[in-house]
C-alpha atoms as a PDB file:
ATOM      1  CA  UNK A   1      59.752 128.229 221.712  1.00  0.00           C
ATOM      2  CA  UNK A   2      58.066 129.768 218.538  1.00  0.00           C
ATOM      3  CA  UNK A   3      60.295 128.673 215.489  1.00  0.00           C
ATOM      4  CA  UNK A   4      60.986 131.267 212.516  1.00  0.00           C
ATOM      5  CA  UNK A   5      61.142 129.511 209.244  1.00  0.00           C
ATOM      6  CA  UNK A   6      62.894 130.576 206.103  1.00  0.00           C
ATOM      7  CA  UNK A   7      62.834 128.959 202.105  1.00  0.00           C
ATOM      8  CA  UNK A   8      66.038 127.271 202.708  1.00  0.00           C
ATOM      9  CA  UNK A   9      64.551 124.803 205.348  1.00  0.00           C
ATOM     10  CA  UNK A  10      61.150 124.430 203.794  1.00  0.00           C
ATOM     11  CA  UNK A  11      62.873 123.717 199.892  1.00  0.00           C
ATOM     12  CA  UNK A  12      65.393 121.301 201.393  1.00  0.00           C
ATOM     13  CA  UNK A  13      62.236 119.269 202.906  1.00  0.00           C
ATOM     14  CA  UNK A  14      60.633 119.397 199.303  1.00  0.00           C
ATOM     15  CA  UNK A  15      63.367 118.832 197.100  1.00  0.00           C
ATOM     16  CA  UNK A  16      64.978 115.632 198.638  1.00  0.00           C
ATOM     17  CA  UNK A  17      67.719 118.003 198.887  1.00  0.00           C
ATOM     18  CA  UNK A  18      70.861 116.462 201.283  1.00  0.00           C
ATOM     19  CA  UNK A  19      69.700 118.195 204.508  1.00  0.00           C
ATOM     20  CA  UNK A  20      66.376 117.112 204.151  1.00  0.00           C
ATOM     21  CA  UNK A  21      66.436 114.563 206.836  1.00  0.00           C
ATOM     22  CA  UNK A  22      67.408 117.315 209.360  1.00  0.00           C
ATOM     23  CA  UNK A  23      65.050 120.147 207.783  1.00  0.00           C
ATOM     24  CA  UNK A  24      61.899 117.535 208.225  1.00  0.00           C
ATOM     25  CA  UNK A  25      63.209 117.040 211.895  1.00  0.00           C
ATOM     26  CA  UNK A  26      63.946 120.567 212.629  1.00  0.00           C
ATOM     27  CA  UNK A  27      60.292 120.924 211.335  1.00  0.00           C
ATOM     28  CA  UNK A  28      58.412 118.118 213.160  1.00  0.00           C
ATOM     29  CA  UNK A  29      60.145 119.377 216.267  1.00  0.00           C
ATOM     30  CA  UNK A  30      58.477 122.625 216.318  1.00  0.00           C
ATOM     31  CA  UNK A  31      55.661 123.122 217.614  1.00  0.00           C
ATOM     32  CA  UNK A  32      55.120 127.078 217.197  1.00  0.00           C
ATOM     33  CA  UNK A  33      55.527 127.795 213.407  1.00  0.00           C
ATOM     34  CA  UNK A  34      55.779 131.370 212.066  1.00  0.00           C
ATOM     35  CA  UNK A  35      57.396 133.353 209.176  1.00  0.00           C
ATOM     36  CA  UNK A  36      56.377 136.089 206.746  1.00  0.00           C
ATOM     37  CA  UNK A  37      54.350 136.089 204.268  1.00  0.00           C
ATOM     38  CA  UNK A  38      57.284 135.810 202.218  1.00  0.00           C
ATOM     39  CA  UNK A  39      57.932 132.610 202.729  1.00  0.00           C
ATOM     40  CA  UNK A  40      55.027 131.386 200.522  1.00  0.00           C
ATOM     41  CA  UNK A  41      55.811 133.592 197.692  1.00  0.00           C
ATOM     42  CA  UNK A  42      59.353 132.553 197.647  1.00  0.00           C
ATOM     43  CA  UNK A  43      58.964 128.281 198.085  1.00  0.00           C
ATOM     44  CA  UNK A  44      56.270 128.351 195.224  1.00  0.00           C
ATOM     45  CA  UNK A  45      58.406 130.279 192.487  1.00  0.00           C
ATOM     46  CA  UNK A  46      61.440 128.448 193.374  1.00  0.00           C
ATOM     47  CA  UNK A  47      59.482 125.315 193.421  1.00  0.00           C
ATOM     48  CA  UNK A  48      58.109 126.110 190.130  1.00  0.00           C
ATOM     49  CA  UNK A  49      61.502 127.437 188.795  1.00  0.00           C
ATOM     50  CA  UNK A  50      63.198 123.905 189.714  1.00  0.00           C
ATOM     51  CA  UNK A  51      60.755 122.163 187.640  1.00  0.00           C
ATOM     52  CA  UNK A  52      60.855 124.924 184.331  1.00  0.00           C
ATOM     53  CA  UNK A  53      64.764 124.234 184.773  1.00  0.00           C
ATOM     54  CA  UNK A  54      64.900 120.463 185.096  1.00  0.00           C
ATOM     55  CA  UNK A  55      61.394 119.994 183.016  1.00  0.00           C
ATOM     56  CA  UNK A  56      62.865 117.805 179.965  1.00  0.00           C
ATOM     57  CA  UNK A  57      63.507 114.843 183.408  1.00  0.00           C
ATOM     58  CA  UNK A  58      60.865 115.917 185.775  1.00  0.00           C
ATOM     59  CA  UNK A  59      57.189 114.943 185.155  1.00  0.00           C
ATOM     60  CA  UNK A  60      54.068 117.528 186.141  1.00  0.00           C
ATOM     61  CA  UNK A  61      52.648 114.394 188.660  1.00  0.00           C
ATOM     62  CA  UNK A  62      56.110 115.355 190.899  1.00  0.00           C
ATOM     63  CA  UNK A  63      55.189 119.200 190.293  1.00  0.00           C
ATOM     64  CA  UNK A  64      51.654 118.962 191.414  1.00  0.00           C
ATOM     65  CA  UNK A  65      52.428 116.398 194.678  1.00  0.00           C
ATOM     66  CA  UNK A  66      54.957 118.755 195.730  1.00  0.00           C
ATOM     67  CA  UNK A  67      52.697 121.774 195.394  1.00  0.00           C
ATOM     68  CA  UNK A  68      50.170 119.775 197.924  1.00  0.00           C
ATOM     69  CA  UNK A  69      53.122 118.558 200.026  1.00  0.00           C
ATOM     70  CA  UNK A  70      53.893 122.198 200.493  1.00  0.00           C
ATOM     71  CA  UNK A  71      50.808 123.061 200.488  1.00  0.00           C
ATOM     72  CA  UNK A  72      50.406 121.543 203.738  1.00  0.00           C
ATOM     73  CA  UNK A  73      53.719 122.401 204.992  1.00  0.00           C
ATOM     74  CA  UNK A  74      52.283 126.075 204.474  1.00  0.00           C
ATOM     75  CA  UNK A  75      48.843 125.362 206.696  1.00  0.00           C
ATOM     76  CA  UNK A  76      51.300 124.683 209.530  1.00  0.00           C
ATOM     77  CA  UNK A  77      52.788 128.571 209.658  1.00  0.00           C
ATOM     78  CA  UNK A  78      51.720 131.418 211.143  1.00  0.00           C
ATOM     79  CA  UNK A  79      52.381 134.014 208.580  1.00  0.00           C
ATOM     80  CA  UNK A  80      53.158 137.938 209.229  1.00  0.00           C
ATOM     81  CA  UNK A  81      51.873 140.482 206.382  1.00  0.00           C
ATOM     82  CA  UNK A  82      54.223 142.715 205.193  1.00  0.00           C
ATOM     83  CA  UNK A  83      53.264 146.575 206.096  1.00  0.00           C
ATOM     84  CA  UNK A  84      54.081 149.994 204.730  1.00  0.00           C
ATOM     85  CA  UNK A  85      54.632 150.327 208.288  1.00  0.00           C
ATOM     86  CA  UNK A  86      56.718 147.408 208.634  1.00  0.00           C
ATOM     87  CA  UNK A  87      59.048 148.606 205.451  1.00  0.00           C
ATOM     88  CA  UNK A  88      59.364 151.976 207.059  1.00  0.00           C
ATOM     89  CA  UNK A  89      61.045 150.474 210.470  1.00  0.00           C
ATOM     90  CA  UNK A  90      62.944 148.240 208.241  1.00  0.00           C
ATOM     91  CA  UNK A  91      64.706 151.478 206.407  1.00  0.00           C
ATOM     92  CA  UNK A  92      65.108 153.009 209.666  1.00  0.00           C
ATOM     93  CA  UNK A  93      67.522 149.999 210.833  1.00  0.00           C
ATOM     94  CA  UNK A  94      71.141 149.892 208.989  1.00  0.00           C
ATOM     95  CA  UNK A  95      71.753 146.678 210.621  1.00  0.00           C
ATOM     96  CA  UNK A  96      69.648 145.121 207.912  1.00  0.00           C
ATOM     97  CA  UNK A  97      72.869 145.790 205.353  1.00  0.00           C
ATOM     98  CA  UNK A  98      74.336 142.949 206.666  1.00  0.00           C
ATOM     99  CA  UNK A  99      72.289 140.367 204.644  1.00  0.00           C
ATOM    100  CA  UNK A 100      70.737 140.397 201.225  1.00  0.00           C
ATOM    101  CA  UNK A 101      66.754 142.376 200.755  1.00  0.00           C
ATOM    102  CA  UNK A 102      64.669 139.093 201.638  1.00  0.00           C
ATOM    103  CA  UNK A 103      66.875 137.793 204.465  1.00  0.00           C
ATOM    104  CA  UNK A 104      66.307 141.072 205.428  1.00  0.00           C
ATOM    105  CA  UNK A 105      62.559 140.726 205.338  1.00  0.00           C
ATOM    106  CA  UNK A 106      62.578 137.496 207.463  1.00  0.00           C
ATOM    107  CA  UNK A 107      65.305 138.921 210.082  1.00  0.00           C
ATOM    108  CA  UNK A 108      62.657 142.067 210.491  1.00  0.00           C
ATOM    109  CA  UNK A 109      59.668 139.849 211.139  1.00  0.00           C
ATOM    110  CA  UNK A 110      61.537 137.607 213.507  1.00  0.00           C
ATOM    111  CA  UNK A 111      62.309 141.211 215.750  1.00  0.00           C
ATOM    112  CA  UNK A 112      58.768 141.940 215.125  1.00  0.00           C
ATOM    113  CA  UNK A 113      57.600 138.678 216.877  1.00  0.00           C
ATOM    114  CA  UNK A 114      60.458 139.312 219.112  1.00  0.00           C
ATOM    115  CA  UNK A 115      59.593 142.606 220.549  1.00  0.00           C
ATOM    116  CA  UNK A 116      55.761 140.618 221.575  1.00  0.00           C
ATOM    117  CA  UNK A 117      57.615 137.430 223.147  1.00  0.00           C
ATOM    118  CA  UNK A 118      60.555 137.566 223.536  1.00  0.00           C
ATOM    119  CA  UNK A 119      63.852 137.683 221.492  1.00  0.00           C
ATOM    120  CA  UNK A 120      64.976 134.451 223.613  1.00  0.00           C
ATOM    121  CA  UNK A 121      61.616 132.831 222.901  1.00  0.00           C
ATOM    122  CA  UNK A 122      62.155 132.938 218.797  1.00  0.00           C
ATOM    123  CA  UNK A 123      64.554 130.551 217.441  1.00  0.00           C
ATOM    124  CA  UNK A 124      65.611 130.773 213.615  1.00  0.00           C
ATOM    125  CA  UNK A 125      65.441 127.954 211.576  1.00  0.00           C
ATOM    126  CA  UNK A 126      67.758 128.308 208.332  1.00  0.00           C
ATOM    127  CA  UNK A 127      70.167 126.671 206.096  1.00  0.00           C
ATOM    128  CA  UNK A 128      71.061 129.983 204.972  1.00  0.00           C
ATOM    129  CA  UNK A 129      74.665 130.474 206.686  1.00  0.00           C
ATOM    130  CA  UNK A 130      74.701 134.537 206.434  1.00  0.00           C
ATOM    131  CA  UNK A 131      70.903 134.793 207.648  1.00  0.00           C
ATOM    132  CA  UNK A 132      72.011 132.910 210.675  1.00  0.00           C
ATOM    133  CA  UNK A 133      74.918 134.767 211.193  1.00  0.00           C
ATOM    134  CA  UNK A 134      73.156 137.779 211.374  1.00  0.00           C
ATOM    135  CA  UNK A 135      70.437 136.291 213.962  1.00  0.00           C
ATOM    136  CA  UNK A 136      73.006 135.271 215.963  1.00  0.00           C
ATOM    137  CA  UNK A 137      74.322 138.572 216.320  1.00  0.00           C
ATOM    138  CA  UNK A 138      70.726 140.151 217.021  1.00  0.00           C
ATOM    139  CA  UNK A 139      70.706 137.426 219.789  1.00  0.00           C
ATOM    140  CA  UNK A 140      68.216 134.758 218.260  1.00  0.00           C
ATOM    141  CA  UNK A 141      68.472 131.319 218.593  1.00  0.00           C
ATOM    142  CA  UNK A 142      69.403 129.354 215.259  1.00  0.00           C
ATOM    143  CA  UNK A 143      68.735 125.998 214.355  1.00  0.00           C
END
């Protein structure tokens, strides 16, 4: 089973956020990791947003072990790149109004690594409730 990851899953593992037991399971359980290239844009700046926000409790020692701890989390993915060409398929589908632009992104690499494997082979890994609605319905797995 390749498992598609998402920021919700990866942030809950590095901000000792309430699901974090079960993101660090769903995570140690997989043994195929992909996502796009997306996904390290997006855990960095909201990693780095959470500390600018909550700066005057947080130290820059929790900062910089979380930026190694996901650091590492990161060499563990397969990433996609995100393509003219892949942008241009993703216009072409009006399915992808159903969730918000960078949902959107990860929904349209998980077909892309779909339409090589196997739709029933990917399984999407998510704590985002509408993103997993609308894998469901494109017949993904969800976790």
């Amino acid at each position: 089973m390749i498992n598609y990851f998402d920021s919700s899953l990866v942030l809950a593992i590095l901000l000792d956020e309430k699901q974090k037991t079960e993101a660090y399971s769903i995570w140690k359980n997989s043994p195929f990791r992909v996502s796009s290239i997306l996904l390290k844009i997006e855990t960095d700046i909201s990693l780095k947003r959470f500390y600018k926000r909550n700066e005057n409790r947080l130290n820059i020692d929790g900062l910089t072990k979380r930026k190694i701890q996901l650091s590492e989390l990161m060499n563990d993915v397969f990433f996609n790149d995100i393509t003219e060409s892949f942008a241009n398929s993703m216009i072409q589908n009006d399915f992808f109004a159903n969730c918000k632009s960078l949902d959107a992104i990860h929904i349209a690499t998980a077909l892309d690594i779909s339409e090589k494997y196997g739709r029933n082979e990917v399984c999407i890994c998510s704590f985002d409730k509408n993103m997993l609605k609308v894998a469901k319905e494109l017949g993904f797995e969800t976790n």
